[in-house]
PDB file of N, CA and C in Angstrom:
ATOM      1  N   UNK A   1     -12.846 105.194  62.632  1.00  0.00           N
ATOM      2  CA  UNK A   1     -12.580 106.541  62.223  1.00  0.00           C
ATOM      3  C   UNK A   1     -13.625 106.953  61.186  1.00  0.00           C
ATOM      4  N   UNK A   2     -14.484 108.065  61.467  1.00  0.00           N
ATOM      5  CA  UNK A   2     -15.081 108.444  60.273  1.00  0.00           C
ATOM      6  C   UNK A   2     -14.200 109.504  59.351  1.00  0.00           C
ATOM      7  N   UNK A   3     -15.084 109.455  58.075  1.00  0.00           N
ATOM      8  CA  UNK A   3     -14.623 109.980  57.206  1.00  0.00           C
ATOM      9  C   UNK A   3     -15.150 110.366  56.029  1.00  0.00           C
ATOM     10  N   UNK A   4     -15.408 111.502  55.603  1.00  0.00           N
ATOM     11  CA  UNK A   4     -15.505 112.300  54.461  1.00  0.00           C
ATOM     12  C   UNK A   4     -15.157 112.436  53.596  1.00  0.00           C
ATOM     13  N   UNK A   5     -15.595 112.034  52.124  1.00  0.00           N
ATOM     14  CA  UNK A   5     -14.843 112.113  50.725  1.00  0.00           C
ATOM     15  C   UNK A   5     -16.429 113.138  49.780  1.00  0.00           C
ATOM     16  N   UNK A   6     -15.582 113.848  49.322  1.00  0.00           N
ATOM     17  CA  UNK A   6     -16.652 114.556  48.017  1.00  0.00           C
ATOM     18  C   UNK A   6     -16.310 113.521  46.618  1.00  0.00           C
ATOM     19  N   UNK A   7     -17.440 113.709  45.809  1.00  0.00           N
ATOM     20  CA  UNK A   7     -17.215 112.669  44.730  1.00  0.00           C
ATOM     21  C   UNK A   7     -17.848 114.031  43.881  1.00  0.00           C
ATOM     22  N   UNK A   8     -16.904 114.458  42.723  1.00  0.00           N
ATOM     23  CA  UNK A   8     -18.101 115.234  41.495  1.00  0.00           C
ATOM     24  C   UNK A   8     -18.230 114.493  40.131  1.00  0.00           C
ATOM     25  N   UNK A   9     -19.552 115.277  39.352  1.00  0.00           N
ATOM     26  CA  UNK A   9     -19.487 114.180  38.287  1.00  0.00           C
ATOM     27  C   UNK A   9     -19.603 115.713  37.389  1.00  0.00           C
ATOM     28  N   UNK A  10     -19.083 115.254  36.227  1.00  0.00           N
ATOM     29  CA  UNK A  10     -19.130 116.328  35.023  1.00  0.00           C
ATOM     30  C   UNK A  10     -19.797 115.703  34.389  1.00  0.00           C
ATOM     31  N   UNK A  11     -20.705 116.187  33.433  1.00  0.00           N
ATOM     32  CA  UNK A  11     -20.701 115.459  32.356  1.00  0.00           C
ATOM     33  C   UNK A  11     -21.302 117.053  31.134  1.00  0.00           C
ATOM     34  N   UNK A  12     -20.673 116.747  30.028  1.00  0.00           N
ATOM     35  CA  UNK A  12     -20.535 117.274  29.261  1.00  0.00           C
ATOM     36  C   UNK A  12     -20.469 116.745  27.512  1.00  0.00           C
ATOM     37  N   UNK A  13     -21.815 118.027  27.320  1.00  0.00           N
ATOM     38  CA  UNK A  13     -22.486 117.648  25.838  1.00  0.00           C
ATOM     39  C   UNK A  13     -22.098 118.946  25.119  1.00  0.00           C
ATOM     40  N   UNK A  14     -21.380 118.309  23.817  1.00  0.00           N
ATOM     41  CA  UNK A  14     -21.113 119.416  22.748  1.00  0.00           C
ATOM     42  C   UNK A  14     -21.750 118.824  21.600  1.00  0.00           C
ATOM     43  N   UNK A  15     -22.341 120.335  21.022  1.00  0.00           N
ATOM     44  CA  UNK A  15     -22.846 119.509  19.756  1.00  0.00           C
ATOM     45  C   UNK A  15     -22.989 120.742  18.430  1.00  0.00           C
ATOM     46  N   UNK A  16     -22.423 120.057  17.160  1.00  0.00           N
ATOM     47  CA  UNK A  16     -21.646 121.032  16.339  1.00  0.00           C
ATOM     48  C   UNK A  16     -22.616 120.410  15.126  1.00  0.00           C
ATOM     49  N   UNK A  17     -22.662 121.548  14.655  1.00  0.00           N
ATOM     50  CA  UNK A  17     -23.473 121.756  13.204  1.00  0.00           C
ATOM     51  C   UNK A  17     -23.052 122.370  11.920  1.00  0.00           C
ATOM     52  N   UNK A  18     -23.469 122.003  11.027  1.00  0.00           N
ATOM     53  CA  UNK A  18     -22.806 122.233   9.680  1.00  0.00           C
ATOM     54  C   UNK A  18     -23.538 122.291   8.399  1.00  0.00           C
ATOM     55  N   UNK A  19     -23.433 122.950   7.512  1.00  0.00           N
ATOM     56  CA  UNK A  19     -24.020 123.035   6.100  1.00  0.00           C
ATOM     57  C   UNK A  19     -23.291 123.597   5.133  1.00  0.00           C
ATOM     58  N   UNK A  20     -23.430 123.442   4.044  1.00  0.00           N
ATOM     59  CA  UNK A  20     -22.731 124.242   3.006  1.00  0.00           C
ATOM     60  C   UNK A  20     -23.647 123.942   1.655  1.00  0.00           C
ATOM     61  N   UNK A  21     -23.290 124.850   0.997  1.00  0.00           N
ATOM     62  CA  UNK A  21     -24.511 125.165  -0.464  1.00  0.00           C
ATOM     63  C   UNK A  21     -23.662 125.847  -0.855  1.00  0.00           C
ATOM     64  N   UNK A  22     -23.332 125.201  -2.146  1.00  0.00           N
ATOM     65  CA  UNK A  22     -22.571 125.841  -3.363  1.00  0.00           C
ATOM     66  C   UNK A  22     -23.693 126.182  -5.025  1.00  0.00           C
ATOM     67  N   UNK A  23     -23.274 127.333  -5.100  1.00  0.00           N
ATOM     68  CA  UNK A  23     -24.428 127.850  -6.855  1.00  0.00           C
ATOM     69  C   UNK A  23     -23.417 128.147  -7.573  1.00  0.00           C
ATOM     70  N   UNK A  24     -23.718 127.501  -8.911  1.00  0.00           N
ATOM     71  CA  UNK A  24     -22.922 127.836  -9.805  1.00  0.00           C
ATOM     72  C   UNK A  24     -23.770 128.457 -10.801  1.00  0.00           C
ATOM     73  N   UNK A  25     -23.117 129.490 -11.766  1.00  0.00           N
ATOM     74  CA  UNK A  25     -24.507 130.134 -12.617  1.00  0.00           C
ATOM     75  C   UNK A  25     -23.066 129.905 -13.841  1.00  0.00           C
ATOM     76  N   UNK A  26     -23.812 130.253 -15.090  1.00  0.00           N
ATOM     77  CA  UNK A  26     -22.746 130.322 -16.392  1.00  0.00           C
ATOM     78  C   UNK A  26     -23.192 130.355 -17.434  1.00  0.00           C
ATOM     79  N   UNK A  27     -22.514 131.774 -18.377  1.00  0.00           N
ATOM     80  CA  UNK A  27     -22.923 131.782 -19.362  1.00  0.00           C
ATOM     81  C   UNK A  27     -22.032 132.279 -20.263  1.00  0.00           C
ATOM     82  N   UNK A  28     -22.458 131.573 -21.321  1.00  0.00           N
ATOM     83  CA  UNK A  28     -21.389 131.661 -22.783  1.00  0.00           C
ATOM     84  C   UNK A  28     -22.202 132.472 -23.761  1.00  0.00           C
ATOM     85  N   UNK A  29     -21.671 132.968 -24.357  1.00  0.00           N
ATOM     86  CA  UNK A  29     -22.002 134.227 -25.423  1.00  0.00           C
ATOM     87  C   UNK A  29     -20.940 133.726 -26.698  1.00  0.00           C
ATOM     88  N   UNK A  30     -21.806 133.943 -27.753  1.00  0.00           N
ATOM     89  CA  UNK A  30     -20.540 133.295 -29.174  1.00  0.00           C
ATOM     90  C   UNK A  30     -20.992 134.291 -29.903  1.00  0.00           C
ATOM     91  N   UNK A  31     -20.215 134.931 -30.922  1.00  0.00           N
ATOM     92  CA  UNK A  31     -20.406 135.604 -31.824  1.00  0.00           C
ATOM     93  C   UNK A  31     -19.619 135.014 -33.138  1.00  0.00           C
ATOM     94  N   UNK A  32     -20.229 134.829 -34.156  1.00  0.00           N
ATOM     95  CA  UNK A  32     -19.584 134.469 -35.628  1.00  0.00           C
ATOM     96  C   UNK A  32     -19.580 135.308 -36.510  1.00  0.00           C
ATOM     97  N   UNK A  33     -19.033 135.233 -37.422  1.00  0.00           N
ATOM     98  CA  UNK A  33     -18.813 136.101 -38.869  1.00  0.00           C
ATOM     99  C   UNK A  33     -18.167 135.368 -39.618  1.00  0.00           C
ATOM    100  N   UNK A  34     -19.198 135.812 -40.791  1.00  0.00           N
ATOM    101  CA  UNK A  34     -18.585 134.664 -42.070  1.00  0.00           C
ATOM    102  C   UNK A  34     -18.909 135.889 -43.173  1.00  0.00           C
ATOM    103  N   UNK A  35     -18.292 135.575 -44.125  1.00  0.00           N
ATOM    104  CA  UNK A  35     -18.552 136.360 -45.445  1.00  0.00           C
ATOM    105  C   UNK A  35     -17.616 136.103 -46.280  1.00  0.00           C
ATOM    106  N   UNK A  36     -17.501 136.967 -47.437  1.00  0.00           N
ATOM    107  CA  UNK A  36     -16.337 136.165 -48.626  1.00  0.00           C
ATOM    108  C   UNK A  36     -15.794 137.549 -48.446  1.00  0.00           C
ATOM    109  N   UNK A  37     -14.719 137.326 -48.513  1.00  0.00           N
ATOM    110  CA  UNK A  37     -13.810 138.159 -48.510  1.00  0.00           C
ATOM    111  C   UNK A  37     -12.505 137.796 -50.061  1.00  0.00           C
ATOM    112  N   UNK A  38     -12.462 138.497 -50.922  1.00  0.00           N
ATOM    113  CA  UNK A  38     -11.903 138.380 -52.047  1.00  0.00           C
ATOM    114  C   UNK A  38     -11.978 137.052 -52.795  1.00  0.00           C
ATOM    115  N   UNK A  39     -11.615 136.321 -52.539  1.00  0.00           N
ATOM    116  CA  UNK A  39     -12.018 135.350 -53.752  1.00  0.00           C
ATOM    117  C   UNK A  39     -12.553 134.057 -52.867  1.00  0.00           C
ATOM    118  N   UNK A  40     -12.644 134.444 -51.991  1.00  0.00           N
ATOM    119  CA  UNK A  40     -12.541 132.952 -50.752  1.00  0.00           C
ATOM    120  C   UNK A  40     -13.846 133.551 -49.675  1.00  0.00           C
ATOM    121  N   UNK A  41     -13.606 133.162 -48.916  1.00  0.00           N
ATOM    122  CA  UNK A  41     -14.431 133.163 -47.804  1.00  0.00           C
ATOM    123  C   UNK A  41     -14.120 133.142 -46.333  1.00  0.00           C
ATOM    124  N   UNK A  42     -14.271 133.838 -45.447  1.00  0.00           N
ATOM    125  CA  UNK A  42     -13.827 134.322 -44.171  1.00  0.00           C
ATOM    126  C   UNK A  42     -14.967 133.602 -42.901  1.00  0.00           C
ATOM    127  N   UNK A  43     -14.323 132.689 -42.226  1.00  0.00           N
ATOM    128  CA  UNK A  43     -15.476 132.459 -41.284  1.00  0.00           C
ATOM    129  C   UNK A  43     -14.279 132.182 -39.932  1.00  0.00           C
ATOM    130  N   UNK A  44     -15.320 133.596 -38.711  1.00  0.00           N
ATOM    131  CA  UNK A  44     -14.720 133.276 -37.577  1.00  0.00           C
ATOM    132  C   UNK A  44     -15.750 133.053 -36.024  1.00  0.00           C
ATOM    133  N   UNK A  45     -15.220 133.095 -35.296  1.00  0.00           N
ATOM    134  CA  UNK A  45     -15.688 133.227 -34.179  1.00  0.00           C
ATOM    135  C   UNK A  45     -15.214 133.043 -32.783  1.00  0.00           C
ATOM    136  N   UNK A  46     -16.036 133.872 -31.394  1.00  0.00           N
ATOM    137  CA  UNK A  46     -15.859 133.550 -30.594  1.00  0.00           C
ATOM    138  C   UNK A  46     -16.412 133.270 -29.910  1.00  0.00           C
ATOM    139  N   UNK A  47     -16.377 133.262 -28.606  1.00  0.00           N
ATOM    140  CA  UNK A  47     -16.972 132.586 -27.868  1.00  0.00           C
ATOM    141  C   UNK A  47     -16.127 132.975 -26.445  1.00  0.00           C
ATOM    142  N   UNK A  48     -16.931 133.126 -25.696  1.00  0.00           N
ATOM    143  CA  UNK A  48     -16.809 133.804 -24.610  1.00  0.00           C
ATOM    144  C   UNK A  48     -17.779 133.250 -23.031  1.00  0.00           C
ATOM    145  N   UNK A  49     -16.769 132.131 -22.038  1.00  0.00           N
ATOM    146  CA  UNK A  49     -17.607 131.807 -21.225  1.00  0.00           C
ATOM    147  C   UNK A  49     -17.472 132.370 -20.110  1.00  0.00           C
ATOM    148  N   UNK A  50     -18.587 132.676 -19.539  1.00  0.00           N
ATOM    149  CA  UNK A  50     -18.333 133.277 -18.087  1.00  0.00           C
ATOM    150  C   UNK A  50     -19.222 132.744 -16.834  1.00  0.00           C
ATOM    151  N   UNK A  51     -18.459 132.091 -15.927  1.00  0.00           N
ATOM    152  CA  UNK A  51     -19.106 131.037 -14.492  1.00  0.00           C
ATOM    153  C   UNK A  51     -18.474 132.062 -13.475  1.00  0.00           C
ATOM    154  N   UNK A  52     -19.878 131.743 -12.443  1.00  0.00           N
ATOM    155  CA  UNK A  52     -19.604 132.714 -11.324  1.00  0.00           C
ATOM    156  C   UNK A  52     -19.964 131.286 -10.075  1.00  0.00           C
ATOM    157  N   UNK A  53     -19.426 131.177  -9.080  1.00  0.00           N
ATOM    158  CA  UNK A  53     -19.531 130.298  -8.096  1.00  0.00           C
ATOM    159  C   UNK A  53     -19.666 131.041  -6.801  1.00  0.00           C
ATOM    160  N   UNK A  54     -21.164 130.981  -6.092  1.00  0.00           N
ATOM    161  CA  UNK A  54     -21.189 131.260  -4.940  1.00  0.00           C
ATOM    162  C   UNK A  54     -20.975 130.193  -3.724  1.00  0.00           C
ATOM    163  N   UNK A  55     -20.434 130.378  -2.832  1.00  0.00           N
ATOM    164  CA  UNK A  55     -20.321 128.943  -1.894  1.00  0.00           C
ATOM    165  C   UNK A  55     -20.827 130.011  -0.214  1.00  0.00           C
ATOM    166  N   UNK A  56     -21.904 129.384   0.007  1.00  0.00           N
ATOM    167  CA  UNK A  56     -22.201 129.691   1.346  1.00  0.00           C
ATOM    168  C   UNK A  56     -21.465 128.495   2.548  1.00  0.00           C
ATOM    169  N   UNK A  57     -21.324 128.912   3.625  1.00  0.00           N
ATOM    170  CA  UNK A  57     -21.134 127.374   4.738  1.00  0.00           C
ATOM    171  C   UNK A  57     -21.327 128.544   6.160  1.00  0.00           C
ATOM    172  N   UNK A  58     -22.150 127.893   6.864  1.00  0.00           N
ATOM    173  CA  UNK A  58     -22.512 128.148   8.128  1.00  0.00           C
ATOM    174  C   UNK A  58     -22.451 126.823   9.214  1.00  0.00           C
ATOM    175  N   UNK A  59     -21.944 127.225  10.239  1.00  0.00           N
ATOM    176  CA  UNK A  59     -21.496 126.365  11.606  1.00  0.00           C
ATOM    177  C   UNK A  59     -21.891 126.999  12.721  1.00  0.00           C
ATOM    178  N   UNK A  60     -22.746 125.850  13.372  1.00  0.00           N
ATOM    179  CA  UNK A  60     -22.905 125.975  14.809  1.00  0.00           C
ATOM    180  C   UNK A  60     -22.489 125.646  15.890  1.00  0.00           C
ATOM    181  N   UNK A  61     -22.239 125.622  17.165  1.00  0.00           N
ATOM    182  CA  UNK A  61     -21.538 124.886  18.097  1.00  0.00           C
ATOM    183  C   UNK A  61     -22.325 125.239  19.027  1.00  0.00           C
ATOM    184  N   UNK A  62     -22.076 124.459  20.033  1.00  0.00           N
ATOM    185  CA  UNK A  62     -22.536 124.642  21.479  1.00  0.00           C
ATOM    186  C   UNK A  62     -22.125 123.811  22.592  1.00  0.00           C
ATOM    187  N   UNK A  63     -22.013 124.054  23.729  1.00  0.00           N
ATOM    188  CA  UNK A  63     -21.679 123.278  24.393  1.00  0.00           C
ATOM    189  C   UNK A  63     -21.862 123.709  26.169  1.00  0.00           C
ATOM    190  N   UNK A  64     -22.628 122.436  26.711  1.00  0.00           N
ATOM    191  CA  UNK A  64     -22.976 122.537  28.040  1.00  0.00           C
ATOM    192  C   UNK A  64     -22.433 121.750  28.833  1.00  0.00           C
ATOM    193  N   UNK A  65     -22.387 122.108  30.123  1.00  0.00           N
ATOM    194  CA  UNK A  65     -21.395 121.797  31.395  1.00  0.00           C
ATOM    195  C   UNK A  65     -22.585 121.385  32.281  1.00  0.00           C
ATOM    196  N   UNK A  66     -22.181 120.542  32.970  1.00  0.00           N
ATOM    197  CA  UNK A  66     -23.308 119.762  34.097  1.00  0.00           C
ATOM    198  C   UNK A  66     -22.371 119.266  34.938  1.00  0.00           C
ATOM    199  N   UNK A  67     -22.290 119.669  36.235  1.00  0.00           N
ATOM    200  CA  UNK A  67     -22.014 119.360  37.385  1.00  0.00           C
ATOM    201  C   UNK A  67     -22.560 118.754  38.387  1.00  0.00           C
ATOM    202  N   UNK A  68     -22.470 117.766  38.929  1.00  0.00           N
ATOM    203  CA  UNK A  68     -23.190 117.564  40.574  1.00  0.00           C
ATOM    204  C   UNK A  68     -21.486 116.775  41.457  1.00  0.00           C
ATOM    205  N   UNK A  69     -22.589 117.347  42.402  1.00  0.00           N
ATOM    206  CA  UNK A  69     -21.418 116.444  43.877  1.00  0.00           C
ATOM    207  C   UNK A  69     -21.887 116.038  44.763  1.00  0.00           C
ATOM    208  N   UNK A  70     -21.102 114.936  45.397  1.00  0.00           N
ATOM    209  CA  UNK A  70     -22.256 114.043  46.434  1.00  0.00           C
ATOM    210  C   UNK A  70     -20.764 114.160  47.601  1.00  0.00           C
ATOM    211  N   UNK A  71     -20.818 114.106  48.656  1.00  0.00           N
ATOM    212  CA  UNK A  71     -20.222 114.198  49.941  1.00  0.00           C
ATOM    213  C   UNK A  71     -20.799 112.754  50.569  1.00  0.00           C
ATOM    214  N   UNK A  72     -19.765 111.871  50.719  1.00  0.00           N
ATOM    215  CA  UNK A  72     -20.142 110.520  51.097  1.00  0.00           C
ATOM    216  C   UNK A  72     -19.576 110.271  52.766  1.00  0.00           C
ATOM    217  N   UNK A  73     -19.947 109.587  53.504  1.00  0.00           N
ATOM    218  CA  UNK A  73     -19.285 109.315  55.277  1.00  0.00           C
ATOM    219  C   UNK A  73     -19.374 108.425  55.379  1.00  0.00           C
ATOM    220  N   UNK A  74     -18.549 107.750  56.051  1.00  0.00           N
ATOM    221  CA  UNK A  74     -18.324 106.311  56.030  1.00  0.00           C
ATOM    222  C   UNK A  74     -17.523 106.542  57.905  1.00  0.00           C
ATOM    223  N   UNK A  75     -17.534 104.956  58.068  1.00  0.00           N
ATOM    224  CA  UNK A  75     -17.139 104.626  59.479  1.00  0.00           C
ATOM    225  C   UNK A  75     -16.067 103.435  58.781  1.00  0.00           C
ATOM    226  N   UNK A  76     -14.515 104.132  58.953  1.00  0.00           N
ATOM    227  CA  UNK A  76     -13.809 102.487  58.316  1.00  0.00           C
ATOM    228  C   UNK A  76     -13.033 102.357  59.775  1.00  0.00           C
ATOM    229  N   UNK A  77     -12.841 101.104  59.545  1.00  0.00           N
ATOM    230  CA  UNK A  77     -12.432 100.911  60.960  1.00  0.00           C
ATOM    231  C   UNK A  77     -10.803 100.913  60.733  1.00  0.00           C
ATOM    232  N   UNK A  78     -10.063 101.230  61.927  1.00  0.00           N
ATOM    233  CA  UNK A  78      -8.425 100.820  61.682  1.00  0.00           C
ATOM    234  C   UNK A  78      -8.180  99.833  61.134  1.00  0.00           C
ATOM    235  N   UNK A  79      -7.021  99.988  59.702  1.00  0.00           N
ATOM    236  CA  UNK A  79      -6.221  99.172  59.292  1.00  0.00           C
ATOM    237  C   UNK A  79      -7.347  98.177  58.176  1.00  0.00           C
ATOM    238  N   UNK A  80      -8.509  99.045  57.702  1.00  0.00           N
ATOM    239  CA  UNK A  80      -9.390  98.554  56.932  1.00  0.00           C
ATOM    240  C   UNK A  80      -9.914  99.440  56.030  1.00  0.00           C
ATOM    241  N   UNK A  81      -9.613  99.196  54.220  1.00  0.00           N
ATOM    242  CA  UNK A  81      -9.880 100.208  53.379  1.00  0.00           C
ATOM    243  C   UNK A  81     -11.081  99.927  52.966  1.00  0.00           C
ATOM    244  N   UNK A  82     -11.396 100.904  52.850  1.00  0.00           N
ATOM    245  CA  UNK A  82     -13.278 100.858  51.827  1.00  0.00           C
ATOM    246  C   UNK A  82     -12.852 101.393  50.798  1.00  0.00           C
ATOM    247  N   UNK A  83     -13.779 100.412  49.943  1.00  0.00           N
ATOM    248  CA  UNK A  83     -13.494 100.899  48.591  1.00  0.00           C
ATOM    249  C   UNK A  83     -15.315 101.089  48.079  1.00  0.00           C
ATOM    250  N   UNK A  84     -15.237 102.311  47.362  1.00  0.00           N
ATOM    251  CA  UNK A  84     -16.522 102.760  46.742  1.00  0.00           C
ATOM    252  C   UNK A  84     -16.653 102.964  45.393  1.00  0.00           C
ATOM    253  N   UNK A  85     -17.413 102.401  44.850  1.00  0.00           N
ATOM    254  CA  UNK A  85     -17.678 101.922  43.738  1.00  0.00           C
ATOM    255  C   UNK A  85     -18.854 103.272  43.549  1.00  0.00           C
ATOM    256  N   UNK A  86     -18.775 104.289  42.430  1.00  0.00           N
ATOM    257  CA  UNK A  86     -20.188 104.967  42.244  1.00  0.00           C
ATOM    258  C   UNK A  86     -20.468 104.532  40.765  1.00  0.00           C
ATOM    259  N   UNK A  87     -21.508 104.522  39.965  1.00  0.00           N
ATOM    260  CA  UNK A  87     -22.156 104.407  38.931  1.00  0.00           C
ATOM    261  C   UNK A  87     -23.067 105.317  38.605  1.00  0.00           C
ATOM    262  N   UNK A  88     -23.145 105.866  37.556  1.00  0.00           N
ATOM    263  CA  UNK A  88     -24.294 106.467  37.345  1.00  0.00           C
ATOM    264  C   UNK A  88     -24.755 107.230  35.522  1.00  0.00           C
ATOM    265  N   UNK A  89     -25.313 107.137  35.495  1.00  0.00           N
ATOM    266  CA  UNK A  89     -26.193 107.350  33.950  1.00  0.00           C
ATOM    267  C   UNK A  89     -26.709 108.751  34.035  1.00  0.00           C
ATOM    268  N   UNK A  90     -26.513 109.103  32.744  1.00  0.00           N
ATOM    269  CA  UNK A  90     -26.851 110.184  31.947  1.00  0.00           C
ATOM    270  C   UNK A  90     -27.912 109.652  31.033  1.00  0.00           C
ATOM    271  N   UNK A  91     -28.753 110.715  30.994  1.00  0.00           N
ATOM    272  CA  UNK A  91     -30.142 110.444  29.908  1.00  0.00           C
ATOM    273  C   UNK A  91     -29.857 111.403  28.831  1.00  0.00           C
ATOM    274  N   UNK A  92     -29.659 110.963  28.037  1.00  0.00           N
ATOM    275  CA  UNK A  92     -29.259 112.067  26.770  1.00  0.00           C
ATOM    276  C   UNK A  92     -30.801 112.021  25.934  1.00  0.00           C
ATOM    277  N   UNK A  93     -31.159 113.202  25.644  1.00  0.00           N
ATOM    278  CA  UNK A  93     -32.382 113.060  24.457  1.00  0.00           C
ATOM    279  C   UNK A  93     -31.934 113.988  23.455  1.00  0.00           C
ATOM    280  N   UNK A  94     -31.873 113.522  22.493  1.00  0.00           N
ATOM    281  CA  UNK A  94     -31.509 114.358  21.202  1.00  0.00           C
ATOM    282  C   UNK A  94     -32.214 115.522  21.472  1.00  0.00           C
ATOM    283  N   UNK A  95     -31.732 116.433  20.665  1.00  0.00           N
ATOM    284  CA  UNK A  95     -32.873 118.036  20.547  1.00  0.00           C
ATOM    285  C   UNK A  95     -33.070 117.961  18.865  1.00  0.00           C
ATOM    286  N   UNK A  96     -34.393 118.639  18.587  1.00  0.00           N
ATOM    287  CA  UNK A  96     -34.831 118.479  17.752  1.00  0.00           C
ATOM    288  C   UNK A  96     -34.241 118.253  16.159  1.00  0.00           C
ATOM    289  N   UNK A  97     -34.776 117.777  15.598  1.00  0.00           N
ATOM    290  CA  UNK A  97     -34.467 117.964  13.972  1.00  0.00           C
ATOM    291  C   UNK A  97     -33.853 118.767  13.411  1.00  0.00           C
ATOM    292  N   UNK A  98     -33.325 118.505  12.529  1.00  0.00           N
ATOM    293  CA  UNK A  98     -32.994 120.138  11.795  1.00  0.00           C
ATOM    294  C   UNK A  98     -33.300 120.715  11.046  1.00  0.00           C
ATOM    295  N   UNK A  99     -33.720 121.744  10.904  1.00  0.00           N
ATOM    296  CA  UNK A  99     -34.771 122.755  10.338  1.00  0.00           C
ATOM    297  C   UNK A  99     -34.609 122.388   8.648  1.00  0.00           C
ATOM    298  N   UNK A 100     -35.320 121.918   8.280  1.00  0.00           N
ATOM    299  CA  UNK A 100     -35.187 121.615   6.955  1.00  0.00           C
ATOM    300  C   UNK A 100     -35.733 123.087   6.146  1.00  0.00           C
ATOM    301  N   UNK A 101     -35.974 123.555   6.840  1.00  0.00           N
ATOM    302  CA  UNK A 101     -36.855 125.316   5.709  1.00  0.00           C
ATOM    303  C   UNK A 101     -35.991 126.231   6.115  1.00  0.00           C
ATOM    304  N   UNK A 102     -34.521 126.154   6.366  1.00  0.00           N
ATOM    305  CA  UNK A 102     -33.629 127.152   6.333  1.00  0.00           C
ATOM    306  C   UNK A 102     -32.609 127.296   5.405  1.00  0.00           C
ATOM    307  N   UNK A 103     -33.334 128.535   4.964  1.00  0.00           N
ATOM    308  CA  UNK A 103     -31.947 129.433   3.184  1.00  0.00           C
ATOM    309  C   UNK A 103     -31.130 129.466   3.578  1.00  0.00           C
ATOM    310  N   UNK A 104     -30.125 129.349   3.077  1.00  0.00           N
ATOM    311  CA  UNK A 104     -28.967 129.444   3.169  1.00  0.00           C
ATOM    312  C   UNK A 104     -28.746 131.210   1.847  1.00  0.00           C
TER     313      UNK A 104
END
């Protein structure tokens, strides 16, 4: 008896990216006063801090789909199973570096 089987292969690459950069800036301001005040002497002050925090974060994603299919025929004879074994490799090559000269 012949016979017909489809075989598909997926294979599928996601690939996710990430950064974050935090600035902190800050500044304090003091003001004093001293003087004598009646028989003594008066000394004060303040002081006044102020921090501002920027936080950037940017993310990338992506992701690709790869398909193939192979249609296999075979001749099994009555009352005799075939068994098929497929194998097969993917070549992955990284994609480039990552941009080291990008501001955030």
């Amino acid at each position: 008896m012949r016979q017909a089987t489809e075989f598909e292969q997926v294979w599928t690459e996601r690939l996710e990216v990430g950064w974050e950069r935090a600035t902190t800036v800050g500044t304090t301001t003091t003001t004093s006063l001293q003087g004598p005040v009646g028989a003594g002497e008066v000394v004060a002050g303040i002081e006044r801090r102020l921090e501002e925090t920027l936080k950037n974060r940017v993310a990338l994603a992506g992701e690709k789909h790869q398909r193939s299919g192979k249609t296999l025929e075979a001749t099994v004879p009555a009352g005799k199973i075939l068994l098929v074994t497929l194998e097969w490799k993917q070549v992955w090559h990284p994609c480039a570096p990552p941009m080291s000269n990008v501001n955030i």
